[in-house]
N, C-alpha and C. Protein backbone atom coordinates (compact mmCIF):
# COMPACT_ATOMS: atom_id res chain seq x y z
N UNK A 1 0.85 -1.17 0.00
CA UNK A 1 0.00 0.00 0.00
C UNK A 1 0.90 1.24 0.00
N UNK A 2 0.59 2.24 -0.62
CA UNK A 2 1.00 3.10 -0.78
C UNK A 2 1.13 4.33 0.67
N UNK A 3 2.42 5.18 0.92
CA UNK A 3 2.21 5.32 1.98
C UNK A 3 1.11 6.75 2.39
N UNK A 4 0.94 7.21 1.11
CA UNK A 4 -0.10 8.41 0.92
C UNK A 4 -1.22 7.41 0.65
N UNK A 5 -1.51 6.50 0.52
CA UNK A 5 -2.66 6.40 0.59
C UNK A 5 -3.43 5.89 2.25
N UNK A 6 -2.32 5.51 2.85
CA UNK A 6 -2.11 4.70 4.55
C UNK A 6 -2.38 6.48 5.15
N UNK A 7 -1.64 7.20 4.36
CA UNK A 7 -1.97 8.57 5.00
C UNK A 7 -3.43 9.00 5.68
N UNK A 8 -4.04 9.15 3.93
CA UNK A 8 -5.16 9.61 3.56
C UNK A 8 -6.35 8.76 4.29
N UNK A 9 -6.67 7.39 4.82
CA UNK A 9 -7.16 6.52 5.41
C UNK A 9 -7.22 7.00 6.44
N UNK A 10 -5.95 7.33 7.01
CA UNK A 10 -5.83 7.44 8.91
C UNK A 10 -6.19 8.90 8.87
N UNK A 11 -6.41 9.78 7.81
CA UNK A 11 -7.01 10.99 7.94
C UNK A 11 -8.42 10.74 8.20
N UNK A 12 -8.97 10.07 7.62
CA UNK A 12 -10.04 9.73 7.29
C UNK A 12 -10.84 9.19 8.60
N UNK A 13 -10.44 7.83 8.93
CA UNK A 13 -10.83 7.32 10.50
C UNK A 13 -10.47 8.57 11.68
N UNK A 14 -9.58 9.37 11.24
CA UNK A 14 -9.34 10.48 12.68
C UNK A 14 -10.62 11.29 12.67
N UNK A 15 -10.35 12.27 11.17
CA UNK A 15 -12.03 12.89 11.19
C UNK A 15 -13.22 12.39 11.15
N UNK A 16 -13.52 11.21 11.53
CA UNK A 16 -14.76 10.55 11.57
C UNK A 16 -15.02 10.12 13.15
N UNK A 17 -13.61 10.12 13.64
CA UNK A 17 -13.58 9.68 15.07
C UNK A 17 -13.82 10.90 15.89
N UNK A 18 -12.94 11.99 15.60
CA UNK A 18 -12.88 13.56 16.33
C UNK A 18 -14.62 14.00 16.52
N UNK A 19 -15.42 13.77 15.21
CA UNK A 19 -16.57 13.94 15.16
C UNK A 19 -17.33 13.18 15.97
N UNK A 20 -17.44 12.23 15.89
CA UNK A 20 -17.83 11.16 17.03
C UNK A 20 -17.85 11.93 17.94
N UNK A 21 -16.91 12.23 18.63
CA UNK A 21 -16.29 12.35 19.92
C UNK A 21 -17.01 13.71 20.27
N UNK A 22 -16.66 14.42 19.45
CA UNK A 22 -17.15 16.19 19.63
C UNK A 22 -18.64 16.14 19.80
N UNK A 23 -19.43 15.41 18.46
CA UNK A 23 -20.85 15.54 18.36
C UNK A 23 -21.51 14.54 18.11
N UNK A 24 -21.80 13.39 19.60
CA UNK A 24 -21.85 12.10 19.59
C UNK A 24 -23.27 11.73 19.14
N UNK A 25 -24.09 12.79 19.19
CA UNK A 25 -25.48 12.47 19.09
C UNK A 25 -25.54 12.96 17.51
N UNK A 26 -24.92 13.00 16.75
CA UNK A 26 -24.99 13.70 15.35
C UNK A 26 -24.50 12.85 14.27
N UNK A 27 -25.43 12.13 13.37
CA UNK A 27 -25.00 11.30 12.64
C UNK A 27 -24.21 9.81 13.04
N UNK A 28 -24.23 9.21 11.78
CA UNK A 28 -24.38 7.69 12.14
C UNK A 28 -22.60 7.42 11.79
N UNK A 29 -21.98 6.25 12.12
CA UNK A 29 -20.18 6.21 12.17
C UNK A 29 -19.69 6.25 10.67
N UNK A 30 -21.05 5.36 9.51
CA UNK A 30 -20.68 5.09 8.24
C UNK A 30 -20.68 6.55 7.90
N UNK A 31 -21.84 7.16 7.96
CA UNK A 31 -21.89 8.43 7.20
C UNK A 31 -21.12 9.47 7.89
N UNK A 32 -20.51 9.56 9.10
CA UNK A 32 -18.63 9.97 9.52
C UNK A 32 -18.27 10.40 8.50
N UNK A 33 -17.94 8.70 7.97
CA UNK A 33 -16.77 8.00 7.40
C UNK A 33 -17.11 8.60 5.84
N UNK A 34 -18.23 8.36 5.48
CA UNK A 34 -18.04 8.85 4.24
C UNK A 34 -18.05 10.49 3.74
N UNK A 35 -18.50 11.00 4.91
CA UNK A 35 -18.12 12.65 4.45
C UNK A 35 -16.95 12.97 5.05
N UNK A 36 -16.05 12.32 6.08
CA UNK A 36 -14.77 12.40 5.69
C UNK A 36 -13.69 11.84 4.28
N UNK A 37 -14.32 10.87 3.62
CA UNK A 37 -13.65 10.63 2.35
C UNK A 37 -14.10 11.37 1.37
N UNK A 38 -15.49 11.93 1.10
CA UNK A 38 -15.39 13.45 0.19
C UNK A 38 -14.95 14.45 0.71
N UNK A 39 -15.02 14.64 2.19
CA UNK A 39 -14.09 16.14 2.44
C UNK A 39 -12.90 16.03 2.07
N UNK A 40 -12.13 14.71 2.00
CA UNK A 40 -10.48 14.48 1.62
C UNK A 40 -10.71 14.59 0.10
N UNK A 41 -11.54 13.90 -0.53
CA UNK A 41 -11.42 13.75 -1.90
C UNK A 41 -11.55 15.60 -2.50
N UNK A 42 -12.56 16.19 -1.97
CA UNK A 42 -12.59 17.15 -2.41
C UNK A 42 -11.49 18.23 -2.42
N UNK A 43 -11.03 18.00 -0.78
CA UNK A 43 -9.72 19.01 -0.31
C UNK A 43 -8.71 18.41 -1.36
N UNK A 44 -8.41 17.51 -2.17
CA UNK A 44 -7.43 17.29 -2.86
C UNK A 44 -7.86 17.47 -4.70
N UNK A 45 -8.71 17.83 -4.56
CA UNK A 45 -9.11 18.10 -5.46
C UNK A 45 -8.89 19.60 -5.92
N UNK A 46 -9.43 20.40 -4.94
CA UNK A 46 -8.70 21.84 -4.58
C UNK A 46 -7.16 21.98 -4.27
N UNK A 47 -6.65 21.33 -3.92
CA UNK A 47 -5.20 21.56 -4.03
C UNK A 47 -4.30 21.55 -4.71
N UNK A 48 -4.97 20.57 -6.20
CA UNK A 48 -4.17 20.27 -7.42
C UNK A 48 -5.01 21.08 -8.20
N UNK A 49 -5.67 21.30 -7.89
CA UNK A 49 -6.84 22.38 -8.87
C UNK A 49 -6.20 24.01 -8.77
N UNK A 50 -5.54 24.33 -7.81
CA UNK A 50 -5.54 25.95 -7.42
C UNK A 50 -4.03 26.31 -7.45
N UNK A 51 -3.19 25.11 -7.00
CA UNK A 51 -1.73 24.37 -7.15
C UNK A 51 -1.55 25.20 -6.01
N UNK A 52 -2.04 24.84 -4.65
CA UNK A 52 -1.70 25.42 -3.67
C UNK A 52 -0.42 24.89 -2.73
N UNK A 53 0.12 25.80 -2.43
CA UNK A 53 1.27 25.33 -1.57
C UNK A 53 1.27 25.13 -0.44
N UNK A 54 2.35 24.87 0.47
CA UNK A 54 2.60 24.64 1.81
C UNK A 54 2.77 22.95 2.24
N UNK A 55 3.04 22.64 3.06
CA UNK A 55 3.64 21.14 3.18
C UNK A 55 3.21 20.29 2.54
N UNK A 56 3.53 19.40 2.13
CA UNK A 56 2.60 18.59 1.63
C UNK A 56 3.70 17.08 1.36
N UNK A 57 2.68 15.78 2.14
CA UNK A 57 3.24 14.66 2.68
C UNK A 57 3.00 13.94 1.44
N UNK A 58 3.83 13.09 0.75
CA UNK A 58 3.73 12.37 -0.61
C UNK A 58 3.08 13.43 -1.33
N UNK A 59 1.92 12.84 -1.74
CA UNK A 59 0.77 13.72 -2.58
C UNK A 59 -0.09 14.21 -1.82
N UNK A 60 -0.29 14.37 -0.52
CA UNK A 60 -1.48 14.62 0.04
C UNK A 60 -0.71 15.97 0.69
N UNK A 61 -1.96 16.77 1.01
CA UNK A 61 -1.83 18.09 1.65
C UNK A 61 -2.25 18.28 3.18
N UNK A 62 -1.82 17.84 4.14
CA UNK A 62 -2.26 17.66 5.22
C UNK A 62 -3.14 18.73 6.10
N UNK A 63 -2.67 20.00 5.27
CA UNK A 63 -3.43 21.26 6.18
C UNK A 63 -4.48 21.31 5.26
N UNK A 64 -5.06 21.13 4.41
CA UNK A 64 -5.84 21.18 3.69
C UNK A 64 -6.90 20.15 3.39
N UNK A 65 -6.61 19.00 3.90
CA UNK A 65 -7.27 17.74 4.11
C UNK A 65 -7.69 18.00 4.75
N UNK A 66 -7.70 18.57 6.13
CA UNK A 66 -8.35 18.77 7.66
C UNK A 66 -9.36 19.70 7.65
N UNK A 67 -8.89 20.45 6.83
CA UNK A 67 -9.97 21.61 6.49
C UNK A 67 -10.89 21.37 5.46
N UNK A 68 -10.82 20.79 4.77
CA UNK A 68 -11.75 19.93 3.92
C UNK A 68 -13.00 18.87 4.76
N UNK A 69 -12.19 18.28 5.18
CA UNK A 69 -12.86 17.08 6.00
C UNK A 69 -13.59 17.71 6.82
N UNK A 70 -13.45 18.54 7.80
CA UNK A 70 -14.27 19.59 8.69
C UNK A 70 -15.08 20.13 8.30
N UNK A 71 -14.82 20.85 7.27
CA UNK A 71 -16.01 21.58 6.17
C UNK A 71 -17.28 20.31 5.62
N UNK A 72 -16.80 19.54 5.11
CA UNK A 72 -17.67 18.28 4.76
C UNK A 72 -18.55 17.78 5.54
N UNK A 73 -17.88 17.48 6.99
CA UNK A 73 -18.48 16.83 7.82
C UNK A 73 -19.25 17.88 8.81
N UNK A 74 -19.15 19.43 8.94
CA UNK A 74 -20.10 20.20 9.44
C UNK A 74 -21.44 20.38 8.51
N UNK A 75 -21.37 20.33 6.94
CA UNK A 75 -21.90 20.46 6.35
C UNK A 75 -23.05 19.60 5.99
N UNK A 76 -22.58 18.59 6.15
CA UNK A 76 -23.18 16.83 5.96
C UNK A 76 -24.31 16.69 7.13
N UNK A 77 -23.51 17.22 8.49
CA UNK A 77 -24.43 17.30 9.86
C UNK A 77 -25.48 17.96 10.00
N UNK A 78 -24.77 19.28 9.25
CA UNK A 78 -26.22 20.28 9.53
C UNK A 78 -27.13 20.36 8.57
N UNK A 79 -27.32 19.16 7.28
CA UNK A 79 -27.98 19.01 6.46
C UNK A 79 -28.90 18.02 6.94
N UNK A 80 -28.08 16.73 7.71
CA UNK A 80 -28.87 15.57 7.79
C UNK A 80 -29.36 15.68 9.62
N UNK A 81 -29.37 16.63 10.10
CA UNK A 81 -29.71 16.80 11.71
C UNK A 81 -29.77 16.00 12.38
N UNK A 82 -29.85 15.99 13.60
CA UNK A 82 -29.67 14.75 14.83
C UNK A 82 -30.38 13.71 14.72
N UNK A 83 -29.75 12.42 15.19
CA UNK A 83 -30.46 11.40 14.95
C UNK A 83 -31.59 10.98 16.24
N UNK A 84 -32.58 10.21 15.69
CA UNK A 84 -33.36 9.95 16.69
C UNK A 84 -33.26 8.64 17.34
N UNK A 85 -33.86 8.54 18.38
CA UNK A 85 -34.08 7.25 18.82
C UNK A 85 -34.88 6.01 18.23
N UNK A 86 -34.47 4.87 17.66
CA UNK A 86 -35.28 4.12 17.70
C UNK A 86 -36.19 3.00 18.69
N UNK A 87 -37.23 3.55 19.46
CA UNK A 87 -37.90 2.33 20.46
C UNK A 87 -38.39 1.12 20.22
């Protein structure tokens, strides 16, 4: 496996976990998980798109991933609102 892609993964499970953690009653672990992999997909999408600089680990942009993923996953939340109980 590639080690940007081992990167991009453990980006991925962190911002899905941080969220968890922060806003436990808000959305389900899959759908985390998957608006942290379009917030990454997208943040890298913008980064080769704009040819933005600043660190950047293999191919991935680490300050920019985070901010992506955050953006995604506030966005995703406050679209799909708190979950309810099922009795």
């Amino acid at each position: 496996m590639s080690p940007a892609l081992a990167l991009a993964v453990l980006f991925v499970l962190i911002g899905a976990q941080a969220t968890r953690v922060i806003a436990p009653r808000r959305g389900s672990y899959p759908l985390l998980l998957a608006l942290a992999a379009v917030g990454l997909a997208a943040a890298e999408l913008v980064a080769i798109g704009v040819h933005l600089g600043g660190p950047q680990v293999g191919v991935l942009h680490p300050v920019i991933d985070v901010i992506g993923i955050g953006m995604a996953e506030i966005l995703g939340l406050r679209l799909t609102g708190p979950r309810r109980r099922v009795r």
